[in-house]
Protein backbone atom coordinates (compact mmCIF):
# COMPACT_ATOMS: atom_id res chain seq x y z
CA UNK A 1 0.00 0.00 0.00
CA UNK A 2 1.25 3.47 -0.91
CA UNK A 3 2.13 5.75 2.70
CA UNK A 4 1.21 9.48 2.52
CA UNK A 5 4.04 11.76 3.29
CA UNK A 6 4.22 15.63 3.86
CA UNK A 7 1.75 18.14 3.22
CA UNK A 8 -0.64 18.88 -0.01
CA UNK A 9 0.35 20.26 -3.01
CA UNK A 10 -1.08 22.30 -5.77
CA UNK A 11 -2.01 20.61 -8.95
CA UNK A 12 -0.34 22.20 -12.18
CA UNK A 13 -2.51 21.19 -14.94
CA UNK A 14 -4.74 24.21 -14.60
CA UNK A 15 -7.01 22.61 -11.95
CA UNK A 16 -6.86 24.55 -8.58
CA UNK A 17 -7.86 21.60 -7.15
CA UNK A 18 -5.08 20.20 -4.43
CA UNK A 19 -3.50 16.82 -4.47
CA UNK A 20 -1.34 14.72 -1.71
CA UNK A 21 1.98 13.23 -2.58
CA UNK A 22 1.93 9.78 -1.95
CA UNK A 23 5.35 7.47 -1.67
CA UNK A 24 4.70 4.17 -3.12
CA UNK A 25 7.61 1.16 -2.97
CA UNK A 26 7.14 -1.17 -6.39
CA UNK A 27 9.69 -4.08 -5.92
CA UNK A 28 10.27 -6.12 -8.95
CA UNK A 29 10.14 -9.71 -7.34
CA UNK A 30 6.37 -9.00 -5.90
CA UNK A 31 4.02 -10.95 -8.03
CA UNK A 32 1.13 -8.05 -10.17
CA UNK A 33 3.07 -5.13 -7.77
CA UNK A 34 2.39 -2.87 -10.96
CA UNK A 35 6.59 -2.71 -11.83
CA UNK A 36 5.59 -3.57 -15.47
CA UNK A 37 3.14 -0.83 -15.51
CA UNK A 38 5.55 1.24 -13.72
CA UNK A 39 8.51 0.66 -16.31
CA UNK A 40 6.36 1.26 -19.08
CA UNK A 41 5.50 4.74 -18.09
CA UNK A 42 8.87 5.84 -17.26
CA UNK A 43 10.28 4.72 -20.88
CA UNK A 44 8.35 7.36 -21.81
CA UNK A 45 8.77 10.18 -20.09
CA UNK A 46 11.41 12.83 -20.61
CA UNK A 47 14.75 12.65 -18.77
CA UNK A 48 16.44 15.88 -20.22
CA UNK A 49 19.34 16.98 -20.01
CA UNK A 50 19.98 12.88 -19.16
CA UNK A 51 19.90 10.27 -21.72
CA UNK A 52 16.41 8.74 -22.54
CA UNK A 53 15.95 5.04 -20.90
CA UNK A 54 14.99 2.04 -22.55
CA UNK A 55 12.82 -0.62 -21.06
CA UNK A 56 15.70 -2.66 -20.99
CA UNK A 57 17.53 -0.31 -18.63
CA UNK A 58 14.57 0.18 -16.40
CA UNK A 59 14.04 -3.17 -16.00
CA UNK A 60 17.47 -3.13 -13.85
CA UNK A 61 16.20 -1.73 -11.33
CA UNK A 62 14.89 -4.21 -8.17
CA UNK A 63 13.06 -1.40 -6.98
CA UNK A 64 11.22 1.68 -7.54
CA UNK A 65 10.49 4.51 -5.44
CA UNK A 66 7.38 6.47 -6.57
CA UNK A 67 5.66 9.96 -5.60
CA UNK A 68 2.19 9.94 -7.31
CA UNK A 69 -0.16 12.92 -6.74
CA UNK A 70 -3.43 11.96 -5.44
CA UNK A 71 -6.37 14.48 -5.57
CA UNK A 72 -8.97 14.14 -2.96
CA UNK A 73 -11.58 13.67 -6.08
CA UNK A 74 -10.00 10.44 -7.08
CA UNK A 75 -8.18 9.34 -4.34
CA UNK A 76 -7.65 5.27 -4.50
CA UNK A 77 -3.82 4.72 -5.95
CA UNK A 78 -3.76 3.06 -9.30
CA UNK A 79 -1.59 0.21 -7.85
CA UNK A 80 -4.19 -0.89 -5.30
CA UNK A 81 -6.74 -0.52 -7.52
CA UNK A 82 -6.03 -2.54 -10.95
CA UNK A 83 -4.55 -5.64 -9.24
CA UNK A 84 -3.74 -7.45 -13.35
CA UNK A 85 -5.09 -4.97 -15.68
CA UNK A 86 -1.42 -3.40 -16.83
CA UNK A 87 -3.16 -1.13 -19.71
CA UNK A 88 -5.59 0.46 -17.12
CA UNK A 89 -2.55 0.82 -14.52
CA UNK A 90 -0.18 1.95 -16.94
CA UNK A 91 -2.52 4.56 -18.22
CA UNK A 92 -3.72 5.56 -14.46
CA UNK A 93 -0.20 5.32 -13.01
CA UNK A 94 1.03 7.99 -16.08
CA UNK A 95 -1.95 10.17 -15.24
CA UNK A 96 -0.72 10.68 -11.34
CA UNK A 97 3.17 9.78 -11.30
CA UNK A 98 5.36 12.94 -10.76
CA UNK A 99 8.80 11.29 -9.51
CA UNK A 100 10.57 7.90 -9.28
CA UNK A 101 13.41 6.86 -8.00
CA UNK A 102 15.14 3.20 -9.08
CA UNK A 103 17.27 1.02 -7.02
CA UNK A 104 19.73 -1.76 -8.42
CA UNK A 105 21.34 -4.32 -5.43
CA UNK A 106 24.72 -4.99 -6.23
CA UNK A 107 25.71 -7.80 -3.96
CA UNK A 108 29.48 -7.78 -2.00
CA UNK A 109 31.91 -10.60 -2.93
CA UNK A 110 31.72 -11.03 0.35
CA UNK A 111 28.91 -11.38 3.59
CA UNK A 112 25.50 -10.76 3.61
CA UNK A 113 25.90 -6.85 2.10
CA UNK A 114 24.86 -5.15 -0.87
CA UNK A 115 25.58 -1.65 -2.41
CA UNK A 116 22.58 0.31 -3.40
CA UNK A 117 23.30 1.72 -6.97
CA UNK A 118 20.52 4.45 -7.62
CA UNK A 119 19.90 4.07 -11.67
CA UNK A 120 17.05 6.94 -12.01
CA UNK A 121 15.89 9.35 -10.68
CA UNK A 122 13.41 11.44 -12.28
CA UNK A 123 10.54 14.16 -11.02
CA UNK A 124 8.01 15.81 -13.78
CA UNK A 125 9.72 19.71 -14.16
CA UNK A 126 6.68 21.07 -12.63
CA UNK A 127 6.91 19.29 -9.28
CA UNK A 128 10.66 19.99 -9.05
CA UNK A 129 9.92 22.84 -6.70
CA UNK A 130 8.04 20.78 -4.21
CA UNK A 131 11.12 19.19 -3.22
CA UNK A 132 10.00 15.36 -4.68
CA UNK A 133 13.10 14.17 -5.84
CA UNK A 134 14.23 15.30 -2.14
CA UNK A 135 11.86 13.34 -0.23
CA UNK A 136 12.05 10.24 -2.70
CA UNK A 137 15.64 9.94 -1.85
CA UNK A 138 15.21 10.20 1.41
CA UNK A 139 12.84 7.68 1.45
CA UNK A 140 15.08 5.22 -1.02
CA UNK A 141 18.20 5.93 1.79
CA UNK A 142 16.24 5.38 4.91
CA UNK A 143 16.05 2.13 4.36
CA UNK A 144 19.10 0.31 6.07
CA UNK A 145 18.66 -4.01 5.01
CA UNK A 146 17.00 -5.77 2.23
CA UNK A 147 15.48 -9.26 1.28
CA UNK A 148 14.61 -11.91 3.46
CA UNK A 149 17.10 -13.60 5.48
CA UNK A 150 18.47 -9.79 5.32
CA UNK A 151 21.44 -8.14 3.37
CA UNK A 152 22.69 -4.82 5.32
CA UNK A 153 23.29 -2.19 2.81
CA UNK A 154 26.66 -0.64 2.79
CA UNK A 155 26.95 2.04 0.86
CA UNK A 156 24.91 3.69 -1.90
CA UNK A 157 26.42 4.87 -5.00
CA UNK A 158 25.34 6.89 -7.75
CA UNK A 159 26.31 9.00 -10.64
CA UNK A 160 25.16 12.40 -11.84
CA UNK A 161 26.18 15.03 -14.32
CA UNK A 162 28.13 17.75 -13.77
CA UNK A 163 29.05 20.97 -16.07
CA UNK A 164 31.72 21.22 -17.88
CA UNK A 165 33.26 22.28 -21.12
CA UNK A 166 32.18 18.37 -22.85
CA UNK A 167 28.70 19.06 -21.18
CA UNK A 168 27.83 21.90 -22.60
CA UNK A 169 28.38 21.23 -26.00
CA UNK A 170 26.09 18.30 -25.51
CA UNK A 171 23.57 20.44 -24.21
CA UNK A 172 23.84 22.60 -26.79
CA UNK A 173 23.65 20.31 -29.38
CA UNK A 174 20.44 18.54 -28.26
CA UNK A 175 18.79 21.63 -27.66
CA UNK A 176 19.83 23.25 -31.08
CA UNK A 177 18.75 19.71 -32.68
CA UNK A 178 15.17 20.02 -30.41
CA UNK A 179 14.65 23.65 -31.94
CA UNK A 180 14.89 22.15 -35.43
CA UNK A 181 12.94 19.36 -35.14
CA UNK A 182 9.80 21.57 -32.99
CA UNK A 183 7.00 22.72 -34.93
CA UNK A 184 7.16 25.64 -32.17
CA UNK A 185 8.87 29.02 -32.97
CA UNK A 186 12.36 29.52 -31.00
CA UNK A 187 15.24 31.56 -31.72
CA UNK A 188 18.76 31.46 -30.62
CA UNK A 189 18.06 33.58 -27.27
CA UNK A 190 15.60 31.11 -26.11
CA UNK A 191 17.87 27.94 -26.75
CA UNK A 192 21.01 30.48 -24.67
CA UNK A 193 18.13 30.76 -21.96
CA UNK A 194 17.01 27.61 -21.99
CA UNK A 195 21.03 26.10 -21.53
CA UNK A 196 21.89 28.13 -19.09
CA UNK A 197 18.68 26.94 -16.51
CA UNK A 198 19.62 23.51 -17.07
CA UNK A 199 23.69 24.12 -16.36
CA UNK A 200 22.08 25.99 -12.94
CA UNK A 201 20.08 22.93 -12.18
CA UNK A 202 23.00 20.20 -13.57
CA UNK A 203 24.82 22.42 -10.65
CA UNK A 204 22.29 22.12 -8.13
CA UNK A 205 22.05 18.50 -8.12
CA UNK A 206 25.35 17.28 -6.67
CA UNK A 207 24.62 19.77 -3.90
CA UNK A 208 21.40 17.70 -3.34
CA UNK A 209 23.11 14.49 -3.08
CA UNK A 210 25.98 16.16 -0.65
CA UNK A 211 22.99 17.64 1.91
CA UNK A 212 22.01 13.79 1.87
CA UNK A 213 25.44 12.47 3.14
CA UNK A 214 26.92 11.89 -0.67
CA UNK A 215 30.37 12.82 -1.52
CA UNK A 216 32.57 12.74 -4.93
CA UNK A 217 34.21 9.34 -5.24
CA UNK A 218 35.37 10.03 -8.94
CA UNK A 219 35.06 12.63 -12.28
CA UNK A 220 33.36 10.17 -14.79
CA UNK A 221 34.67 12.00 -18.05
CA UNK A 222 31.95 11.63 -21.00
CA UNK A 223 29.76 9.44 -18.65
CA UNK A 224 26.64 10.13 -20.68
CA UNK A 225 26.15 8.97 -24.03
CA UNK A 226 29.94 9.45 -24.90
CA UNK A 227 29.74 13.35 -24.69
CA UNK A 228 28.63 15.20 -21.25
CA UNK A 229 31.13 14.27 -18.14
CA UNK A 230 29.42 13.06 -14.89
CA UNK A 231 30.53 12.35 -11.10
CA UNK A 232 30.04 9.17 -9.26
CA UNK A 233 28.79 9.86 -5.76
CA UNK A 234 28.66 7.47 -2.77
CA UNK A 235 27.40 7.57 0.67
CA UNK A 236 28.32 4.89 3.30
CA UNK A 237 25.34 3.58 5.85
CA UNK A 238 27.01 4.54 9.31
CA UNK A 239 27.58 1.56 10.96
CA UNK A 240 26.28 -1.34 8.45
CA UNK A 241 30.50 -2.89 8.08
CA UNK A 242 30.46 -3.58 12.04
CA UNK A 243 29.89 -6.76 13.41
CA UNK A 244 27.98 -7.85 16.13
């Protein structure tokens, strides 16, 4: 069942009418949990400036993380309420998802420990400024074991872009490319707009991950689609290498 978190939030589709953020774990073992749905919708959403995912990347992930915004008109959550009919849930989850975040296990060579690898996360633009992506991680981190005898998580790890020289020609090439291919008017000024909001938020996001407990572990150089040059970020779980 999903667990509301936090207070409510405006809706941004034009409606005045508010909606509660509700946190939602999807694992992929968990027989009709809705992860098919789930992995459907998020192949096609938009992960600019990142790299689109395929299904076959999503699919990685043991475990999803989701913030879905439920108005207090409709206010049963698609997973609970389409138990086998993937078409309806894809369609309902699409309607109300505004965030996921997707967790891959990586077992340790050695003892019951895994690493945590975070492989997406991704909130709709609009809800950035309710703090979703936030919350979702700290949801994803508080959890401290796994599975069943339990594997203690040791460390989560990550990677995320950062700017640089290689990432902003990338940038600026998709964007140019996405002004030529739009049916919508745009001229250069826009697209110079347009990059510079994403290098502010490309900036932002590593500070994010630090105000969690991340650090920089490594410069990735053209980590993204051979071009734009990430970071990999970890954070070790105080206290999950001692033994008892």
């Amino acid at each position: 069942m999903g667990e509301t978190l936090g207070s409510s939030c405006v809706v941004t589709d034009g409606s005045k009418e508010p909606c509660t953020i509700v946190f939602h774990d999807v694992e992929k073992t968990e027989i009709r949990s809705g992860y098919a749905a789930v992995t459907d919708v998020l192949c096609d959403v938009d992960y600019f400036p990142y790299p689109p995912q395929t299904h076959e990347q999503l699919e990685k992930a043991h475990l999803y993380v989701l913030a879905c915004c439920i108005s207090s008109s409709e206010p049963t959550f698609p997973l609970d309420s389409h138990r086998g009919e993937e078409e309806v849930m894809k369609k309902d989850v699409g309607t109300v998802l505004v965030g996921a975040v997707g967790v891959v296990w990586v077992p340790f060579s050695s003892g019951a420990m895994v690493e945590g690898y975070i492989h997406v996360v991704w909130v709709r633009p609009d809800y950035r400024r309710h703090r979703v992506a936030y919350r979702l991680l700290e949801r994803t981190l508080a959890m401290t074991q796994i599975g069943n005898p339990p594997n203690k998580i040791l460390r989560w790890r990550l990677h995320t872009m950062c700017t640089s020289l290689n990432t902003r020609e990338y940038l600026s090439r998709f964007l140019h490319e996405r002004k030529s291919s739009s049916t919508t008017a745009s001229d250069d000024d826009d697209v110079h707009l347009l990059l510079k909001e994403t290098e502010t938020l490309i900036t932002a996001v590593p500070r994010m991950y630090e105000r969690l407990g991340f650090c920089v572990r490594r410069n990735v150089f053209k980590y993204y689609d051979g071009k734009a040059d990430g970071v990999e970020m970890i954070k070790v779980v105080p206290g999950a290498g001692k033994r008892r």
